[in-house]
Each structure stands twice: as C-alpha cells, then as structure tokens.
N, C-alpha and C. Protein backbone atom coordinates (compact mmCIF):
# COMPACT_ATOMS: atom_id res chain seq x y z
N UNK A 1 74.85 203.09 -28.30
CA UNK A 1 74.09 202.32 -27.32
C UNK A 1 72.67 202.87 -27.22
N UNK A 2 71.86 202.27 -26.75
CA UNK A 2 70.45 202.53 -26.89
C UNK A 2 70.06 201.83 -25.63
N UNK A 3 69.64 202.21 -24.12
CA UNK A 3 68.92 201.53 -23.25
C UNK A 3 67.12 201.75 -23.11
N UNK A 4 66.61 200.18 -23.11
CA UNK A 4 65.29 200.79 -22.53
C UNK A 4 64.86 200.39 -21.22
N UNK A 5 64.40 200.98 -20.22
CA UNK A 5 64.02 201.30 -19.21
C UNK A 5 62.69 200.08 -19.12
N UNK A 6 62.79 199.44 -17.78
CA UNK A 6 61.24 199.18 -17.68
C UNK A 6 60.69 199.24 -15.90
N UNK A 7 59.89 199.96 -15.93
CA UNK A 7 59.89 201.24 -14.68
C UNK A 7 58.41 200.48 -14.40
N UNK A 8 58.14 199.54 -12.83
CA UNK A 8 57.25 199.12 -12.28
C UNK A 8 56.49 199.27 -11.80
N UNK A 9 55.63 200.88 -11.49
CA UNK A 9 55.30 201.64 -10.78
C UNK A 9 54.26 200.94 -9.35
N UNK A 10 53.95 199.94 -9.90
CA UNK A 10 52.97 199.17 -8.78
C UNK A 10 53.57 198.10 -8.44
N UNK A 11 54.68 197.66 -8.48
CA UNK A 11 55.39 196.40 -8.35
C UNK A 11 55.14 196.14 -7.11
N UNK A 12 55.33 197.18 -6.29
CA UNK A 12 54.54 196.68 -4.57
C UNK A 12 53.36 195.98 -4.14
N UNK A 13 52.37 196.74 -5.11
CA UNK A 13 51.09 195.95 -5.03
C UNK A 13 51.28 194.60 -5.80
N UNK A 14 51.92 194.80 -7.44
CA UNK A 14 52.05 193.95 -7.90
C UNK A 14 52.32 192.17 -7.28
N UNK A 15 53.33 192.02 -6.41
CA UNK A 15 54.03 190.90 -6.08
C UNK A 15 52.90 190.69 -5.37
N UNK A 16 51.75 191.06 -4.73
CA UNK A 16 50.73 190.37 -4.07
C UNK A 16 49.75 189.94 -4.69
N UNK A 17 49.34 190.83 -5.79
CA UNK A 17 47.93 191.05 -6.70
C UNK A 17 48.43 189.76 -7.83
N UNK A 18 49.35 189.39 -7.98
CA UNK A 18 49.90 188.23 -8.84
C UNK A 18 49.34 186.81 -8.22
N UNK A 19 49.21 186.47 -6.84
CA UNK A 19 48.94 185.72 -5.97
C UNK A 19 47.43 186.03 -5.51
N UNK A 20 46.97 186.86 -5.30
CA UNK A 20 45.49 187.07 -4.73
C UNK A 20 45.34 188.00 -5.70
N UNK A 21 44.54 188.65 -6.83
CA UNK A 21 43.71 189.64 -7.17
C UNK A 21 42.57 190.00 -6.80
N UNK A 22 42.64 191.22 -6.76
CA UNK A 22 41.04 191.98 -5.81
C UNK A 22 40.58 192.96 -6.30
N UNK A 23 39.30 192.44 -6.62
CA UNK A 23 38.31 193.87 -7.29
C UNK A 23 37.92 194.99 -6.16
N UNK A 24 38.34 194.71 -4.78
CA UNK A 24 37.65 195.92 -3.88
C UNK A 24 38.75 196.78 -3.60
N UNK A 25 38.96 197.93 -3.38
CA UNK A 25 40.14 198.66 -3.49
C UNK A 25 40.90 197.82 -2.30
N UNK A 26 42.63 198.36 -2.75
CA UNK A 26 43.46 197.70 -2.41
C UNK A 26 44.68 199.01 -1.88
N UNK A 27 45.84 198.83 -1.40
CA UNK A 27 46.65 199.43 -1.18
C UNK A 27 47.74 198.75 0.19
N UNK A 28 48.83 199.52 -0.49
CA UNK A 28 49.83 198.49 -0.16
C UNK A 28 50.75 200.31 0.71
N UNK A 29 50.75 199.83 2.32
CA UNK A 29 51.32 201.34 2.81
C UNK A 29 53.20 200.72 3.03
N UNK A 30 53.52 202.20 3.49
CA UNK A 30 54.83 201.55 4.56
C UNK A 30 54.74 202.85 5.55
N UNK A 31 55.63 202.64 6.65
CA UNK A 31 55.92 203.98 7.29
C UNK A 31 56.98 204.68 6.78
N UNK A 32 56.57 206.31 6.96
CA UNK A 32 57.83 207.01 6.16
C UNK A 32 57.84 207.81 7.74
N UNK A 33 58.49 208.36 8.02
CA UNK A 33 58.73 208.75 9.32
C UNK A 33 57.75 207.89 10.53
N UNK A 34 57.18 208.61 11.00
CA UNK A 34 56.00 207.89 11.97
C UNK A 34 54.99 207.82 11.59
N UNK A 35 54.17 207.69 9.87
CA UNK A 35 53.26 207.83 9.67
C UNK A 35 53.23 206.87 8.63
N UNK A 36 52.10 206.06 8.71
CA UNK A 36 52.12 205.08 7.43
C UNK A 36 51.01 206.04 6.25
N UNK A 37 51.56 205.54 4.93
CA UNK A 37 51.54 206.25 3.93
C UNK A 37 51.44 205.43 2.55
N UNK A 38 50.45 205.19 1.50
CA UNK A 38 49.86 204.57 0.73
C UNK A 38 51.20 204.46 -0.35
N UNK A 39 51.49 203.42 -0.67
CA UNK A 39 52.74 203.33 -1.30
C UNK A 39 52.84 203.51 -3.01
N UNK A 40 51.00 202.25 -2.73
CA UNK A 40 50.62 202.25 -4.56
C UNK A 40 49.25 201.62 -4.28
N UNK A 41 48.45 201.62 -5.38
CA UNK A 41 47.15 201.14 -4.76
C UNK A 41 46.52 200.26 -6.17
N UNK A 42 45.53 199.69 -6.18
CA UNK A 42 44.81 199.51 -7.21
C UNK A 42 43.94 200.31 -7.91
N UNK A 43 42.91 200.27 -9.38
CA UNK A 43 42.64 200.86 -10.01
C UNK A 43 41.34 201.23 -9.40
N UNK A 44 41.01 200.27 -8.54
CA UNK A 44 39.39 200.63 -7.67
C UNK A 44 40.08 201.37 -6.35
N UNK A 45 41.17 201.21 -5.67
CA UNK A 45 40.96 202.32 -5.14
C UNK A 45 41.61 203.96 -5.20
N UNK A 46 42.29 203.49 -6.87
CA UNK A 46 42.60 205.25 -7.62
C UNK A 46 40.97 205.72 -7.84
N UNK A 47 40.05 204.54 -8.41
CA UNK A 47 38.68 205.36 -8.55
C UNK A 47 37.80 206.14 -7.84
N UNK A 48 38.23 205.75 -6.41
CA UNK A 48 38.03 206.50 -5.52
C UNK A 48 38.42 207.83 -4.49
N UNK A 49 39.78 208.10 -5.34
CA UNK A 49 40.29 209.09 -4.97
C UNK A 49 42.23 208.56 -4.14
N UNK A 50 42.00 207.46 -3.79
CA UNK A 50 43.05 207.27 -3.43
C UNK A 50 44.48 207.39 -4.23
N UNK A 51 45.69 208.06 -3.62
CA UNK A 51 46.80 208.10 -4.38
C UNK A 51 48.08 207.36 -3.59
N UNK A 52 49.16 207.34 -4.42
CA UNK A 52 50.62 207.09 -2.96
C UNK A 52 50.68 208.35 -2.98
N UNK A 53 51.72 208.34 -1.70
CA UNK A 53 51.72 209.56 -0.73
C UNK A 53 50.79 209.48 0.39
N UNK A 54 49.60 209.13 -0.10
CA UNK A 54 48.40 209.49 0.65
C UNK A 54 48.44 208.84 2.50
N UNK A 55 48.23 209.74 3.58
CA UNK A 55 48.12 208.80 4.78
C UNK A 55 47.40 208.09 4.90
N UNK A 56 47.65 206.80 5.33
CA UNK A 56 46.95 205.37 5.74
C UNK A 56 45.58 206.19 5.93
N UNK A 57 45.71 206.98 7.16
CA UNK A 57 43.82 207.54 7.52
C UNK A 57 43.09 208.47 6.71
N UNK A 58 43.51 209.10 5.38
CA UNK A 58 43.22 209.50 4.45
C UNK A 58 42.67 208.64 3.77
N UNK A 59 43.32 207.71 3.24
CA UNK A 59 42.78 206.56 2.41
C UNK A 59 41.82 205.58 3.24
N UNK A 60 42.17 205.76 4.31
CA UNK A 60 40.79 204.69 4.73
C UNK A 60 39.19 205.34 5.00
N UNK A 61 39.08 206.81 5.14
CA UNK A 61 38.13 207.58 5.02
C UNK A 61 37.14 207.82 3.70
N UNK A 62 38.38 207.75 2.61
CA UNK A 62 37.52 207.58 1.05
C UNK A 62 37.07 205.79 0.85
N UNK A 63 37.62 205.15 1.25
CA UNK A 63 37.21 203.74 0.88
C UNK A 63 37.11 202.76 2.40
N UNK A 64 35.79 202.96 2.96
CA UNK A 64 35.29 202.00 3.98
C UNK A 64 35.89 200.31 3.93
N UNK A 65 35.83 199.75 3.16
CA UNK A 65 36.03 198.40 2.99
C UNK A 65 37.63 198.77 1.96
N UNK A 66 38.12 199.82 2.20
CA UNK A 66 40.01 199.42 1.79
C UNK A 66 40.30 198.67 2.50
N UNK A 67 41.33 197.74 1.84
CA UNK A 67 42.11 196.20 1.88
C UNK A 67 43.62 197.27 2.21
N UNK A 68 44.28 196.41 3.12
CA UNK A 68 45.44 197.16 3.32
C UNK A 68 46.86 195.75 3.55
N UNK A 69 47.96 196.15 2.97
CA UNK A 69 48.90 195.18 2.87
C UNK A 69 50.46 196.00 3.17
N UNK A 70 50.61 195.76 4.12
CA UNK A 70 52.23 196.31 4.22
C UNK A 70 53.43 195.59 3.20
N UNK A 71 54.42 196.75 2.80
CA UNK A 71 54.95 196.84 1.92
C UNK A 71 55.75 195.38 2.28
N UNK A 72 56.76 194.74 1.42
CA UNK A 72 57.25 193.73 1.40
C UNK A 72 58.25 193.61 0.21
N UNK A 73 59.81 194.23 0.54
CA UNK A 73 60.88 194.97 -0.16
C UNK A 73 61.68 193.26 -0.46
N UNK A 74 61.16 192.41 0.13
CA UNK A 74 62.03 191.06 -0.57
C UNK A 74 61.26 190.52 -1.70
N UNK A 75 59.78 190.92 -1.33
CA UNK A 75 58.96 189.93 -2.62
C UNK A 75 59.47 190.62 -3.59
N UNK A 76 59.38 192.28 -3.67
CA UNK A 76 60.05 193.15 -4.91
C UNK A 76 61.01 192.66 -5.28
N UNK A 77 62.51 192.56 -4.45
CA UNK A 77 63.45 191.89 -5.13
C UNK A 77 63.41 190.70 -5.89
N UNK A 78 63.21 189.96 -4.82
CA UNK A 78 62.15 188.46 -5.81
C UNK A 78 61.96 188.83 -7.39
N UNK A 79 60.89 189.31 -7.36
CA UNK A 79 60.43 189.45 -8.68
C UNK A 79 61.10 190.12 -9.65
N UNK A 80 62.36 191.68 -8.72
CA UNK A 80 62.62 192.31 -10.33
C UNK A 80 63.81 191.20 -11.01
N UNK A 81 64.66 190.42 -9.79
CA UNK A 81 65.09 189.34 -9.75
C UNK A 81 64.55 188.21 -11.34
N UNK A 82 63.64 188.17 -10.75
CA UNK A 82 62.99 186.83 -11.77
C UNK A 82 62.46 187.67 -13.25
N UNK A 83 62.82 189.33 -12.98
CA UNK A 83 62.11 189.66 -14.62
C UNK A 83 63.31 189.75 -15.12
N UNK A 84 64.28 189.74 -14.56
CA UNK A 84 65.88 190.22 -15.02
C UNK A 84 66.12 189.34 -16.04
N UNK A 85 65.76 188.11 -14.92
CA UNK A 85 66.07 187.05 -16.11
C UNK A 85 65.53 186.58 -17.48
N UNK A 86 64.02 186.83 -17.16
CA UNK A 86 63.09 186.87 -18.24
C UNK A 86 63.50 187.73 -19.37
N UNK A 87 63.98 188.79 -19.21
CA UNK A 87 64.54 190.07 -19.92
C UNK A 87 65.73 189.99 -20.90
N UNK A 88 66.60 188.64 -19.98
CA UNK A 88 67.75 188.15 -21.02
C UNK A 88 67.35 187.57 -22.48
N UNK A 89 66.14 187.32 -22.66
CA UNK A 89 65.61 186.83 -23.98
C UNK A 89 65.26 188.18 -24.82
N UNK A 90 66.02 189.09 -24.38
CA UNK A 90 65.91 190.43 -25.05
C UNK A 90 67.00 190.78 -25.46
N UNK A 91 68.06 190.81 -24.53
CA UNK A 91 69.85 191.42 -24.54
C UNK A 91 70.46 190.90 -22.99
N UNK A 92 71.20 190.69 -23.43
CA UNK A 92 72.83 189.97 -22.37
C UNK A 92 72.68 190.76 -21.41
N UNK A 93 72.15 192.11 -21.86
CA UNK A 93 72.78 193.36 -20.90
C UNK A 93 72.06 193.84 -20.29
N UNK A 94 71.36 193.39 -18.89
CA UNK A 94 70.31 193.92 -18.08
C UNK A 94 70.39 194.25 -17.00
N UNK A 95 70.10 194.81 -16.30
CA UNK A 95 70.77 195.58 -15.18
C UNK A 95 69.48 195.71 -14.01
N UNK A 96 69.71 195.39 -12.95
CA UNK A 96 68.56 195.95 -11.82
C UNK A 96 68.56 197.27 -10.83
N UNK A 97 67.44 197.81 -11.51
CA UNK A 97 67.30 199.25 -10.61
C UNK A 97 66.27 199.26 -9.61
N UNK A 98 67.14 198.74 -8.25
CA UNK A 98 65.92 198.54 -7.41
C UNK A 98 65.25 200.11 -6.70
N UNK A 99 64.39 200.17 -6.54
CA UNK A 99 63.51 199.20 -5.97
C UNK A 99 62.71 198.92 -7.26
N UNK A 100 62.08 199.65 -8.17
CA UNK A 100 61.21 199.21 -9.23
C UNK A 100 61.26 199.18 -10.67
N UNK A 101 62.87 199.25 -11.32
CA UNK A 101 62.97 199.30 -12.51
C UNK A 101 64.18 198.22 -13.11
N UNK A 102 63.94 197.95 -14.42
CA UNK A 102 65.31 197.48 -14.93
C UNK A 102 65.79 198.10 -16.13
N UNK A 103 67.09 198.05 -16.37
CA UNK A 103 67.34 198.80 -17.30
C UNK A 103 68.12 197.21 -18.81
N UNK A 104 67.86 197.81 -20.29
CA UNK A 104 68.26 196.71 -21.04
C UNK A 104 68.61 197.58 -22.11
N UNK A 105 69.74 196.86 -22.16
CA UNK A 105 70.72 197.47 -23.23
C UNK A 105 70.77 197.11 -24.69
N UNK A 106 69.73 197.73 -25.66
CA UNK A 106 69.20 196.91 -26.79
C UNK A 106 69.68 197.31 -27.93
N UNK A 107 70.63 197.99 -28.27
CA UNK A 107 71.00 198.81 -29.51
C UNK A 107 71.88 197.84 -30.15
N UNK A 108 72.52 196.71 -29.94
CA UNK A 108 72.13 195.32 -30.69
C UNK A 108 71.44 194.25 -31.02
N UNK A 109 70.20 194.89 -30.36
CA UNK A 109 69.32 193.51 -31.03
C UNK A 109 68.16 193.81 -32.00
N UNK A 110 68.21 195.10 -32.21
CA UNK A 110 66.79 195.75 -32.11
C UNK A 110 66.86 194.95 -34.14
N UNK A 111 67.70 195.18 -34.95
CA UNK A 111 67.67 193.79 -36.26
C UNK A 111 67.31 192.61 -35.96
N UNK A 112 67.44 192.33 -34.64
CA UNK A 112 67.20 190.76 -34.46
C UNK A 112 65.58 190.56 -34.27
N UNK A 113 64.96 191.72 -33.93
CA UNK A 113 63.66 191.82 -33.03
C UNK A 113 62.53 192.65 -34.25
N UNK A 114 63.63 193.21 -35.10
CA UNK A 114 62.39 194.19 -36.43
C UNK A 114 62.48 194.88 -36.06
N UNK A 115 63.08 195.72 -35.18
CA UNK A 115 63.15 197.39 -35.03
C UNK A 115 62.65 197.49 -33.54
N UNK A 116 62.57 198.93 -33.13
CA UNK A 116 61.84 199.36 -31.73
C UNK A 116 60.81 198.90 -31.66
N UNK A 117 60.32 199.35 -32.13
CA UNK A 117 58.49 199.16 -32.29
C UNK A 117 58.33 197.85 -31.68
N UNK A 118 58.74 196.84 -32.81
CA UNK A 118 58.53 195.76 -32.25
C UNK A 118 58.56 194.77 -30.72
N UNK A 119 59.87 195.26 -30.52
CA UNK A 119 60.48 194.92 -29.74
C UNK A 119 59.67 195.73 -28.34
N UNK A 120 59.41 196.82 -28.62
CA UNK A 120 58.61 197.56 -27.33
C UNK A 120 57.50 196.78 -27.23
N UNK A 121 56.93 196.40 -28.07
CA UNK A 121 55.31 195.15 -28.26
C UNK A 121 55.61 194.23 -27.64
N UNK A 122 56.95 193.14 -27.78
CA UNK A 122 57.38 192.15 -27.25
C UNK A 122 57.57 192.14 -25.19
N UNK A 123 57.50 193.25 -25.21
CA UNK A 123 58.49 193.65 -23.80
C UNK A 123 57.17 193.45 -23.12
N UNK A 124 56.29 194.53 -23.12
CA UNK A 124 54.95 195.21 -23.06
C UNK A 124 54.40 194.13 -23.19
N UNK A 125 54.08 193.27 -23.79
CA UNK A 125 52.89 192.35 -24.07
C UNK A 125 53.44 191.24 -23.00
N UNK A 126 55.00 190.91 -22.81
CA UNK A 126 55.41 189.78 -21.84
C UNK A 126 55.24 190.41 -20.80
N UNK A 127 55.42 191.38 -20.19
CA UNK A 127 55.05 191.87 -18.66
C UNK A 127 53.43 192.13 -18.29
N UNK A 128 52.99 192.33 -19.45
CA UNK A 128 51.61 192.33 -19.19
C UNK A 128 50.73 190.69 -18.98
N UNK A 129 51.48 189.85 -19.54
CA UNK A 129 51.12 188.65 -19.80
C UNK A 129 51.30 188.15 -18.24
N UNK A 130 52.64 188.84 -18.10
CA UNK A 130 52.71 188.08 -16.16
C UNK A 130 52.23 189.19 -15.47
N UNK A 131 51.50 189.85 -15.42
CA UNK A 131 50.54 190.52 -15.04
C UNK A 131 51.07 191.85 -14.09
N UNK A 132 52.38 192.48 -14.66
CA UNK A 132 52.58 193.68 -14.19
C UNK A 132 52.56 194.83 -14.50
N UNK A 133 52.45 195.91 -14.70
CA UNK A 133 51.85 197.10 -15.12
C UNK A 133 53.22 198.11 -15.22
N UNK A 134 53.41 197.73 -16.43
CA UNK A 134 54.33 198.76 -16.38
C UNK A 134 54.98 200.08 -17.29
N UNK A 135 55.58 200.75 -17.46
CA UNK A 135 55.75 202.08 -18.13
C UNK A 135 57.37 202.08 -18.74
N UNK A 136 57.73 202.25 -19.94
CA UNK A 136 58.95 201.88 -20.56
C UNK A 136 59.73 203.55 -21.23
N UNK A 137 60.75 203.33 -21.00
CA UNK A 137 61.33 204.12 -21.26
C UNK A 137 62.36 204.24 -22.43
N UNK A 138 63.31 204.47 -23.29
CA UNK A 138 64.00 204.52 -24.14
C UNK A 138 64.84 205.80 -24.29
N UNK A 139 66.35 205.52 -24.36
CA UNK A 139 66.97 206.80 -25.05
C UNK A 139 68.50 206.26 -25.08
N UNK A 140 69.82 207.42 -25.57
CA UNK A 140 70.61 206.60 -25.71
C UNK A 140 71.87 206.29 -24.59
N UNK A 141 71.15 206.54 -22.98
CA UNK A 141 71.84 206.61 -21.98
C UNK A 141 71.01 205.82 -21.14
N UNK A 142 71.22 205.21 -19.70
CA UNK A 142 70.88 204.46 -19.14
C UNK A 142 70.04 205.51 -18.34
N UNK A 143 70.22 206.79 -17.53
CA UNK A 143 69.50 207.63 -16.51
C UNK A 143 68.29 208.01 -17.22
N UNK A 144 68.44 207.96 -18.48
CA UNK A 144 67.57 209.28 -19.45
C UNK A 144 66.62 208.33 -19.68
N UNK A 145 66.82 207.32 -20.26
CA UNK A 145 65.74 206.22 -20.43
C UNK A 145 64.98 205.75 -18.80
N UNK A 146 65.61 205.77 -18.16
CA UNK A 146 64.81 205.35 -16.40
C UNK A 146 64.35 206.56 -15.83
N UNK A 147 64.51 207.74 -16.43
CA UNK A 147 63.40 209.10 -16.22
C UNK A 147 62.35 208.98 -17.24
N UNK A 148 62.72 208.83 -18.47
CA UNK A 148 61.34 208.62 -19.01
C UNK A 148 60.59 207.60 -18.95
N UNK A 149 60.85 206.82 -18.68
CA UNK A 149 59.86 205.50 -17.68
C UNK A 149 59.20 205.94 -16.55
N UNK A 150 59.93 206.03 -15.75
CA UNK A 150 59.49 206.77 -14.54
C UNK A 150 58.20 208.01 -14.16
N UNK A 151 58.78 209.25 -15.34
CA UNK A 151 57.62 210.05 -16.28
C UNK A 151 56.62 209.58 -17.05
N UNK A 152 56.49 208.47 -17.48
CA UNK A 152 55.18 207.82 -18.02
C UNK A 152 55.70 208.48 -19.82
N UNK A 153 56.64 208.62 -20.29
CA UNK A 153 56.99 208.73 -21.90
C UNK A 153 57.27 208.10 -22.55
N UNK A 154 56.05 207.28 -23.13
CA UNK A 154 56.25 206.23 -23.94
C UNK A 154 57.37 205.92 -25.07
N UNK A 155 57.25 207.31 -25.38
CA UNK A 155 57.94 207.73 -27.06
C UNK A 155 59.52 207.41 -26.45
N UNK A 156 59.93 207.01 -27.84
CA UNK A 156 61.51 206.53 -27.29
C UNK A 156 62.21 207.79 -28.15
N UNK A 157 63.73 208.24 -27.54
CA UNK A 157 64.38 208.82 -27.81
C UNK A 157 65.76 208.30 -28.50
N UNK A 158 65.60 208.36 -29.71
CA UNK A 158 67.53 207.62 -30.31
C UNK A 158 68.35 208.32 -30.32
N UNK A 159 68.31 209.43 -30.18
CA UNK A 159 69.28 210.08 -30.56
C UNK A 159 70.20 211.26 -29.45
N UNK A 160 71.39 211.12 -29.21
CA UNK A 160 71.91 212.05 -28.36
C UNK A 160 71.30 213.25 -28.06
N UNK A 161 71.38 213.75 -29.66
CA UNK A 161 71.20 215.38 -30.08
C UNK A 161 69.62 215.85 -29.44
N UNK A 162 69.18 214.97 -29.08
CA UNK A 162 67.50 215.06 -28.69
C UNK A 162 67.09 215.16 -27.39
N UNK A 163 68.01 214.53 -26.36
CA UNK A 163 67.97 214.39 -25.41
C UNK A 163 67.59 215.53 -24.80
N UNK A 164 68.27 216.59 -24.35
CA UNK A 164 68.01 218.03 -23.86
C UNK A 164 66.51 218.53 -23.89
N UNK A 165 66.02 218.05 -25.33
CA UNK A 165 64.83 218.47 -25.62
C UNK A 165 63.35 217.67 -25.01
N UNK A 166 63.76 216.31 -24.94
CA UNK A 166 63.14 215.45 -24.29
C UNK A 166 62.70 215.27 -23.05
N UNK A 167 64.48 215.44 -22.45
CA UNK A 167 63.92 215.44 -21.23
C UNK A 167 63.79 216.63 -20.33
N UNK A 168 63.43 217.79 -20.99
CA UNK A 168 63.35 219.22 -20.25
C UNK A 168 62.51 219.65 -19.49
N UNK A 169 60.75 218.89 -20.27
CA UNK A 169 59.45 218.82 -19.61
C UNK A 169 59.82 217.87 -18.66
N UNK A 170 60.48 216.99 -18.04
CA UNK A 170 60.24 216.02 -16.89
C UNK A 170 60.29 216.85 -15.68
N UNK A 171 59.48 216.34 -14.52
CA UNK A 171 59.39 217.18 -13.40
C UNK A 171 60.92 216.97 -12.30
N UNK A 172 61.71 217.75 -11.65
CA UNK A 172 62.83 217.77 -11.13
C UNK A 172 62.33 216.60 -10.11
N UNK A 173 61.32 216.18 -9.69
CA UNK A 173 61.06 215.20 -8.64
C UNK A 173 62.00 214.01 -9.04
N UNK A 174 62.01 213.79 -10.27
CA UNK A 174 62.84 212.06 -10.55
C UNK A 174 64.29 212.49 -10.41
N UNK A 175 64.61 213.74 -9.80
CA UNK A 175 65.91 213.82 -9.11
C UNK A 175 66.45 212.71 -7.94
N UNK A 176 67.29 212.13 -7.72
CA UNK A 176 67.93 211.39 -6.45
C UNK A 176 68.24 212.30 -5.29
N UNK A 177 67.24 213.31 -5.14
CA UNK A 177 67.48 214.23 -4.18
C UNK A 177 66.61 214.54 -2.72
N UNK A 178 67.27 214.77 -1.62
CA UNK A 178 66.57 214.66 -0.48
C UNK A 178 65.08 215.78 -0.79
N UNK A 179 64.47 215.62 0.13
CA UNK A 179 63.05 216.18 -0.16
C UNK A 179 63.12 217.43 0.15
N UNK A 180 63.81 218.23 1.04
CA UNK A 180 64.00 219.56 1.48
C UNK A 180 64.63 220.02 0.11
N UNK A 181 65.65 219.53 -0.73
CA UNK A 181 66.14 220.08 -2.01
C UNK A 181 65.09 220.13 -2.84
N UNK A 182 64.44 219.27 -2.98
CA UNK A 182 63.35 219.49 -3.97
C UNK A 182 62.46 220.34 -3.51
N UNK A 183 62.07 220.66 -2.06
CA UNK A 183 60.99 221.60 -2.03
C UNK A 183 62.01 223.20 -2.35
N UNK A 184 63.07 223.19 -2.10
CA UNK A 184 63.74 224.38 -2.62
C UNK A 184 63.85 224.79 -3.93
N UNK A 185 64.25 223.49 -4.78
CA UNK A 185 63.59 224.19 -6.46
C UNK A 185 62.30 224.07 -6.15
N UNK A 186 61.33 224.04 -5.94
CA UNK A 186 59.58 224.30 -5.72
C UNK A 186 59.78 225.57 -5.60
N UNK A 187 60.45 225.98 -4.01
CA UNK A 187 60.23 227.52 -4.05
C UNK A 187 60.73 228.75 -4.92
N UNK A 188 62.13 228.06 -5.59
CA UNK A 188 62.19 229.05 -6.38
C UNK A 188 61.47 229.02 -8.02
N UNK A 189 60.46 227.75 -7.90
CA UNK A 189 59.44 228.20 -9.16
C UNK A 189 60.50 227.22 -9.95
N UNK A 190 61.41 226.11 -9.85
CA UNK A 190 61.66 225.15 -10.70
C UNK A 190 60.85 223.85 -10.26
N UNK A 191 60.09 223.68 -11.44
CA UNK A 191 59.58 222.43 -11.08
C UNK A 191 59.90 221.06 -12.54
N UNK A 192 60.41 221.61 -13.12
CA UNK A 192 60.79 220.93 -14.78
C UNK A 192 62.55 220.92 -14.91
N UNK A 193 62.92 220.15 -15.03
CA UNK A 193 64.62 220.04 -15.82
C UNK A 193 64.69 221.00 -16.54
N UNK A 194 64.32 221.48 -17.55
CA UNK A 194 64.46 222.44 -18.40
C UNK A 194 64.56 224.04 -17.67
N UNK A 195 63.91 223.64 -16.53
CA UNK A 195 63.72 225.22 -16.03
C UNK A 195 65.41 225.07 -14.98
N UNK A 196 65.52 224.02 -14.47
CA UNK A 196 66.70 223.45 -13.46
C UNK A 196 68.03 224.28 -14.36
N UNK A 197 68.26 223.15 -15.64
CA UNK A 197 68.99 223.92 -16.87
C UNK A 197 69.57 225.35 -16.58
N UNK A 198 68.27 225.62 -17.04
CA UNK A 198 68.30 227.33 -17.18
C UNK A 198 69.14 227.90 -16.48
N UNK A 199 68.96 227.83 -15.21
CA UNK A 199 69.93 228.07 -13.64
C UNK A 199 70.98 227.92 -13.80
C-alpha cells in the first residue's frame, strides 16, 4: 500500500479567500482558551510578520488595516467534503482527516497515472487550480504520509525500510498530544521523533 496525504494548511482562510480574495493582509482567528488567536493568515499578512498562534492584538499591531474573519469549522467540512470527492478521480480509497487533510490510497493506480511523479503533478496542479494551497505527503502507511504533509516533505517515501529514517527529523509537535506533554519533551531537550525514539 502506498498512501498520499494532502495536508491544507490554510484551508481556514482558504474556504473564504475562494469567495472574496484580498491583497491587504488577511487572517482568519478563533478563541483558544479566552484569547483569540490567528489561526492562518495570508501571504501579505505573513509579509508582515504575522503567524498562527499569534494573539488577535499581536497581529493587529503589525498590520493597521488587518482584515479579520472568524474561523468557520462547517465551511472546512464543506470543502474537505467536496475535495474528497474530487480526489475519487485518483483512487476509490479516500479518507477525511478533519480538520485539514485527506488521506488517498494510491499504490494501485500509480500505472494508471505514469508513476508518482506524475500523479503528484496531477493532484498539485488540481488543488491549485481550485485555488487551495496545499502540502502533500507520501509513504507506505496512512500516519507517516499525514506527518509528512503536515511537515512540509515533499519527497515521497515507498518504502517501509525507510520510514524510521524519514521520519526522525519531524518535530514531536505533529504528535496527537495535549500541550503540557509536548512542552515536557521540550524540556527534556526532545524536540524531533528521532530524538523521542531514542528514549
């Protein structure tokens, strides 16, 4: 089996910026405890310093005229919804990882398509075409491929035997783990899988 990952990182902003696009910085918050907090933003207002994470009054201090849009967790579904389907013109076998990824199970089609390569062009060029921004992953497990998406690693992984090696540099953050656990590997100086491993 062979899954590839396709990991949405702005899909928040996305489902709006599809409908209105805006050249003046943008950002899309939610509240995470009592504090609203920049979820994902546009490329004018990363140019300015803005990141997610960032507090609402952080980001509105670097960019005077920031555009602000609260998050909206049905349009997301909506859409990974409507790429799912789009995606079936790839493989039968597609799967939704909400909130921002899908996963597709391609290690039969990839003869039908000319190989990876290709087929990564095909994927990539149709999501870009409907205008979402996104980061793809590959390997021969479903988790391993939706960490390297997630990580921004283009390069695809085929092979079992590789895996370990691949994914060792990824940062322990794309763990499913509460945030106090992760600041605990922080303190003890794990910040990479490979170093997690080790332990």
């Amino acid at each position: 089996m062979l899954w590839l990952a396709l990991c949405l990182p702005r899909l928040p902003l996305d489902v709006f910026a599809l409908a209105q696009p805006r050249p003046e910085p943008w950002a899309i918050i939610e509240t995470v405890g009592n504090v609203d907090r920049v979820l994902a933003c546009n490329p004018s207002a990363e140019a300015v310093g803005i990141a997610a994470g960032m507090k609402r009054s952080a980001a509105e201090v670097l960019a005077g005229n920031l555009l602000l849009s609260r998050r909206r967790p049905e349009l997301e579904q909506a859409a990974l919804e409507a790429l799912a389907t789009w995606a079936q013109q790839f493989t039968p076998t597609v799967s939704l990882q909400p909130p921002q990824a899908l996963l597709l199970e391609i290690g039969g089609c990839l003869d039908y398509f000319h190989g990876l390569d290709a087929l990564y062009q095909l994927v990539r060029d149709g999501l870009t075409s409907q205008g979402y921004a996104a980061q793809l992953g590959c390997a021969p497990t479903p988790l391993a491929a939706l960490w390297l998406a997630q990580a921004g690693v283009d390069s695809a992984c085929t092979e079992v035997d590789q895996l370990e090696r691949v994914l060792a540099p990824l940062p322990v953050s794309l763990l499913p783990l509460p945030a106090d656990r992760l600041q605990d590997l922080h303190l003890l100086g794990t910040r990479r899988l490979g170093q997690l491993w080790a332990l």
